[in-house]
C-alpha atoms as a PDB file:
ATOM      1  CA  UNK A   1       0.000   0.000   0.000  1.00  0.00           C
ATOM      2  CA  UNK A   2       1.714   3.694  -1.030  1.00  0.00           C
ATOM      3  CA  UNK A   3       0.406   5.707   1.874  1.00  0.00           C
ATOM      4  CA  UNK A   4       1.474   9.709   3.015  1.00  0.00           C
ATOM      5  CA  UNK A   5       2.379  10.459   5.922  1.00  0.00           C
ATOM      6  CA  UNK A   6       1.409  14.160   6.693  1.00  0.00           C
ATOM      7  CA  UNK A   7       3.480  16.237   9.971  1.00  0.00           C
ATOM      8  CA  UNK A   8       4.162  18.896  11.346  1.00  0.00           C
ATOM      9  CA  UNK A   9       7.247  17.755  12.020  1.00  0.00           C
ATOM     10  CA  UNK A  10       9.242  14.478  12.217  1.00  0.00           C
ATOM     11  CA  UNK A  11       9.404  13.719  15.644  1.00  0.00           C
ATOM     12  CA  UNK A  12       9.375  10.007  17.420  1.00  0.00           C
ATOM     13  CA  UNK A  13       5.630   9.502  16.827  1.00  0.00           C
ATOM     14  CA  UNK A  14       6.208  10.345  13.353  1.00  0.00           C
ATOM     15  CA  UNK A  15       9.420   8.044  13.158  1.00  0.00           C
ATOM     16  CA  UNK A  16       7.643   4.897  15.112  1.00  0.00           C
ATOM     17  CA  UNK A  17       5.102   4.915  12.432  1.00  0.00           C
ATOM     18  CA  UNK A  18       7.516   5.314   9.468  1.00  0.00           C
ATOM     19  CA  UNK A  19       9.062   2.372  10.610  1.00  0.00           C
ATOM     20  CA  UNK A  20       6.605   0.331  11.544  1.00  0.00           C
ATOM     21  CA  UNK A  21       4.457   0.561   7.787  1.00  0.00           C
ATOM     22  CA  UNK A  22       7.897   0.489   6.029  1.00  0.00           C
ATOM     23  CA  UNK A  23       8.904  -2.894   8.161  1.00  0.00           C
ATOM     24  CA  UNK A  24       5.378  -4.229   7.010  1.00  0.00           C
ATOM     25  CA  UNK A  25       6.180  -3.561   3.482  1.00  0.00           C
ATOM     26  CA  UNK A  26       4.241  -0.316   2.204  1.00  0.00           C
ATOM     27  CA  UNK A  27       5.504   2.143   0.226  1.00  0.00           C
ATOM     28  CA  UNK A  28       5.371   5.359   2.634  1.00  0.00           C
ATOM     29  CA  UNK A  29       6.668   8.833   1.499  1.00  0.00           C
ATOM     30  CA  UNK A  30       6.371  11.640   4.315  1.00  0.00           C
ATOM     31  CA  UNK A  31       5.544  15.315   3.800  1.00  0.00           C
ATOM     32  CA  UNK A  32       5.744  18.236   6.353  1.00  0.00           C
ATOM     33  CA  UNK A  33       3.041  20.326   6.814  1.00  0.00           C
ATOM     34  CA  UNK A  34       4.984  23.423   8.284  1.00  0.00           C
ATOM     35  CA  UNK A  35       5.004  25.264   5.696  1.00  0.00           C
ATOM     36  CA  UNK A  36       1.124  25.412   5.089  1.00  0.00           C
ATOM     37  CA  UNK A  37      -1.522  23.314   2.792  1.00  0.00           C
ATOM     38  CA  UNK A  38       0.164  23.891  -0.502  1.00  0.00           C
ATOM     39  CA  UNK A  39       2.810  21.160   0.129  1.00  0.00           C
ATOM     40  CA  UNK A  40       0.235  18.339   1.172  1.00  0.00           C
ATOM     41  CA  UNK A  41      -1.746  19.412  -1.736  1.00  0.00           C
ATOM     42  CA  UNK A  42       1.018  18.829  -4.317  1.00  0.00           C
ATOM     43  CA  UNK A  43       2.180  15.491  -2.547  1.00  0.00           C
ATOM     44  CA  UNK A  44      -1.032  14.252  -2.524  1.00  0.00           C
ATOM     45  CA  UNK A  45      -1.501  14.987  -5.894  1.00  0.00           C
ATOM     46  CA  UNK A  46       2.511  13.876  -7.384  1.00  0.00           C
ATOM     47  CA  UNK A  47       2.110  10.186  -5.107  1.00  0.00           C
ATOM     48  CA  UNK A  48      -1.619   9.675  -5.317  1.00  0.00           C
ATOM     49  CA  UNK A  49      -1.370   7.795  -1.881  1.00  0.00           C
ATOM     50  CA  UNK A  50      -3.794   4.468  -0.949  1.00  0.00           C
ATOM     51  CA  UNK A  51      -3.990   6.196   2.799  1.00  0.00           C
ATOM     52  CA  UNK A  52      -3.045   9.485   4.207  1.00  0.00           C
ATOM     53  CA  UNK A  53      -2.022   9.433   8.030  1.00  0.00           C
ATOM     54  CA  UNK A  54      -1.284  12.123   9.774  1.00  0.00           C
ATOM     55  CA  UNK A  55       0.748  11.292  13.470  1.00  0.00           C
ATOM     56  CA  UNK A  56       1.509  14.634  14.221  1.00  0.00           C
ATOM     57  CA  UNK A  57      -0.325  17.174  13.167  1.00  0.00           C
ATOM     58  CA  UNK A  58      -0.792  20.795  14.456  1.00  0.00           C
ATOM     59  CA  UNK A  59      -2.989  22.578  11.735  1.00  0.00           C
ATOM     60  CA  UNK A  60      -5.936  20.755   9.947  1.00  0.00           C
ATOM     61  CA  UNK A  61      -5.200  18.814   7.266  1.00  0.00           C
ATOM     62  CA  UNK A  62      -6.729  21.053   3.996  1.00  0.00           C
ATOM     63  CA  UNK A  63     -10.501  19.969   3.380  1.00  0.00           C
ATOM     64  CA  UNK A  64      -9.829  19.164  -0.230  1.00  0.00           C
ATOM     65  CA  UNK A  65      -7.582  16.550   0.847  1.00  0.00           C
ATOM     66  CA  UNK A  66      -9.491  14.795   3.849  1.00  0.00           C
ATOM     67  CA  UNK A  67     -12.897  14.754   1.392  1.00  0.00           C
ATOM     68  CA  UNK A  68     -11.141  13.334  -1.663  1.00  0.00           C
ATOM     69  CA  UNK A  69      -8.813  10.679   0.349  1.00  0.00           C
ATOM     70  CA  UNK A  70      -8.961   8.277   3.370  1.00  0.00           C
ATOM     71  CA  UNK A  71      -7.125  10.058   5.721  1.00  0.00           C
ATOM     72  CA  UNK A  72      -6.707   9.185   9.094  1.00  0.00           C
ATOM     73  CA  UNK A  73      -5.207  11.109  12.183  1.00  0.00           C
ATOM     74  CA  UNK A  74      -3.129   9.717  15.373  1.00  0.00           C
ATOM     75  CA  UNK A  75      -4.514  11.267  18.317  1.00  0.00           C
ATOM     76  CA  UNK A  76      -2.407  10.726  21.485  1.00  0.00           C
ATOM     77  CA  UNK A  77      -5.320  10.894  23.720  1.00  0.00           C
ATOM     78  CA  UNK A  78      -8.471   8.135  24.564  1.00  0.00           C
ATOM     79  CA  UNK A  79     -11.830   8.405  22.241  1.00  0.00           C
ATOM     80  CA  UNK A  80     -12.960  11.461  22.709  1.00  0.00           C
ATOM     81  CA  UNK A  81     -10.340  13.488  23.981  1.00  0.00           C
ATOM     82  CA  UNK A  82      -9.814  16.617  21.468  1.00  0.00           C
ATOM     83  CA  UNK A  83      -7.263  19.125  20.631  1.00  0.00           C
ATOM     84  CA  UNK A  84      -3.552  20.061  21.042  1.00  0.00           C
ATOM     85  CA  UNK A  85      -1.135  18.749  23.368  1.00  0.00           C
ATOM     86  CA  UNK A  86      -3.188  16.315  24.641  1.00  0.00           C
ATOM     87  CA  UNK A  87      -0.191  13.740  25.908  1.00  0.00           C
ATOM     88  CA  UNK A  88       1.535  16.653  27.650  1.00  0.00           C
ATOM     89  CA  UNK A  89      -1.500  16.923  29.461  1.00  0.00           C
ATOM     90  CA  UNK A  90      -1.496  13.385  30.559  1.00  0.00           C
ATOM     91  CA  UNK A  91       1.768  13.453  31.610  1.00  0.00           C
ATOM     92  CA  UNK A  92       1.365  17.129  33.543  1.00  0.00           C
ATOM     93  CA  UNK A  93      -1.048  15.703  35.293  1.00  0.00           C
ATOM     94  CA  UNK A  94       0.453  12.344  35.713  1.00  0.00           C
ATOM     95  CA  UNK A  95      -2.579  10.393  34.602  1.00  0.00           C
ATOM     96  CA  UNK A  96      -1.720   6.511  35.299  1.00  0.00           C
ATOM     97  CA  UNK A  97      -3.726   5.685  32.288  1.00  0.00           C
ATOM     98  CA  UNK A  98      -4.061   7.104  28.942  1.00  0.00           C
ATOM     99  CA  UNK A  99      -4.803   6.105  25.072  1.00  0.00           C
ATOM    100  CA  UNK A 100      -4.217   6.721  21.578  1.00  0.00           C
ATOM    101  CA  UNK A 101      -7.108   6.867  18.931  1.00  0.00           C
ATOM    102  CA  UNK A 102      -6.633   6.785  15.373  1.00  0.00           C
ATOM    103  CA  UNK A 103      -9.513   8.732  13.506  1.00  0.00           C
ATOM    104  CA  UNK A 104     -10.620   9.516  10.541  1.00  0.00           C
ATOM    105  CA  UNK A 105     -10.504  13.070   9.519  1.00  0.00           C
ATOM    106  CA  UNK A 106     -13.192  15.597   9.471  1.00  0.00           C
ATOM    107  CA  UNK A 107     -14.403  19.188   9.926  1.00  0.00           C
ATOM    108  CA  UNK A 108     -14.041  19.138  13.426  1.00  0.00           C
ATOM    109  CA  UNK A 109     -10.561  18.979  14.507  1.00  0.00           C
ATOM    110  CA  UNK A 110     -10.253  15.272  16.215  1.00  0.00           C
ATOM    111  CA  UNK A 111     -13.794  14.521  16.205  1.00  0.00           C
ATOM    112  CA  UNK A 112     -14.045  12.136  13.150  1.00  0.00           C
ATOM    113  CA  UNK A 113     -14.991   8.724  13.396  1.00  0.00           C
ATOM    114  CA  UNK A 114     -13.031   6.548  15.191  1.00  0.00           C
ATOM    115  CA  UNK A 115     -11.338   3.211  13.346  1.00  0.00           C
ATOM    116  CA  UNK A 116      -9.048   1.991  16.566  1.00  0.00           C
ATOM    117  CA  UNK A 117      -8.476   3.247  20.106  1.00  0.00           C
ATOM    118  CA  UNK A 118      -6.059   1.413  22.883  1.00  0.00           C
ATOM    119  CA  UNK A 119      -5.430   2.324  26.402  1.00  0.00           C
ATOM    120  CA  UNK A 120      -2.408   2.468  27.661  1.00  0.00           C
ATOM    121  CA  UNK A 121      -0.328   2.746  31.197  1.00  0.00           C
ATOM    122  CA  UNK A 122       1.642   6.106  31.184  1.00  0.00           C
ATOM    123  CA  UNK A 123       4.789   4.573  32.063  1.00  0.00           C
ATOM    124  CA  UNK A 124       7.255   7.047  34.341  1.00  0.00           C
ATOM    125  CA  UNK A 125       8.518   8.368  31.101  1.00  0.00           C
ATOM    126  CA  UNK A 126       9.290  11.141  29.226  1.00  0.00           C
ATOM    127  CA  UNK A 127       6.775  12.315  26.323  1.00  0.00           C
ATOM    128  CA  UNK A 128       9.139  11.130  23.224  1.00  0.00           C
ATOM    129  CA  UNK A 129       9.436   7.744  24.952  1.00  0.00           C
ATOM    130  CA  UNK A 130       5.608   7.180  25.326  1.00  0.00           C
ATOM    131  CA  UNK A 131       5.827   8.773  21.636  1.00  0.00           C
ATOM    132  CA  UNK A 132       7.882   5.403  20.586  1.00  0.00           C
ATOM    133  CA  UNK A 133       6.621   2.901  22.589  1.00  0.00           C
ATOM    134  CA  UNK A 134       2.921   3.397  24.292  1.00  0.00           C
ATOM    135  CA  UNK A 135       1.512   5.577  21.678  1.00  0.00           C
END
């Protein structure tokens, strides 16, 4: 499967999953979303991905994109926990448990529907180790 992986930045989430599809055998190409929608527009368009995911994303993904592609968004929080930062939260507040949902993208920023959700023990860990290993 050719699938896009859409960040704001390559970070240990963003790495896990790389490796992980890529071990599994799919072709996965990876474009940062820094520097606004233009660039996920033309790699959307140039690789004509199977599956977009997007493990770390801080801006919406552009609407043309999520409405003409699967595209599905790794939110470091349980079902139904929205919005930014949510693992820093989790850790702040040194939640013993915590999850990461995998939804599909929408309008509403985290609020598509959901296609796989697992709890997880916050280990006594810093965020970019629950990035590569919980989450």
């Amino acid at each position: 499967m050719d699938i896009l992986l859409v960040a704001s930045a390559f970070n240990s989430l963003c790495q896990r999953v790389y490796a992980e599809l890529s071990d599994r055998g799919h072709r996965v190409d990876v474009v940062l979303a820094a520097q606004g929608a233009e660039p996920v527009r033309a790699a959307v368009r140039e690789r004509a991905p199977d599956l977009v995911i997007a493990p770390m994303l801080t801006t919406a993904l552009p609407e043309d994109v999520w409405r003409e592609h699967t595209c599905l968004i790794v939110h470091p929080g349980p079902p139904g926990d929205r919005g930014p930062a949510a693992l820093d939260w989790a850790v702040a507040a040194e939640a013993p448990e915590w999850g990461v949902t995998v939804l599909q993208a929408e309008a509403g920023m985290d609020a598509g529907p959901v296609w796989a959700a697992e709890p997880f023990r916050v280990a006594p860990v810093g965020k970019s180790d629950l990035y590569r290993n919980e989450v």
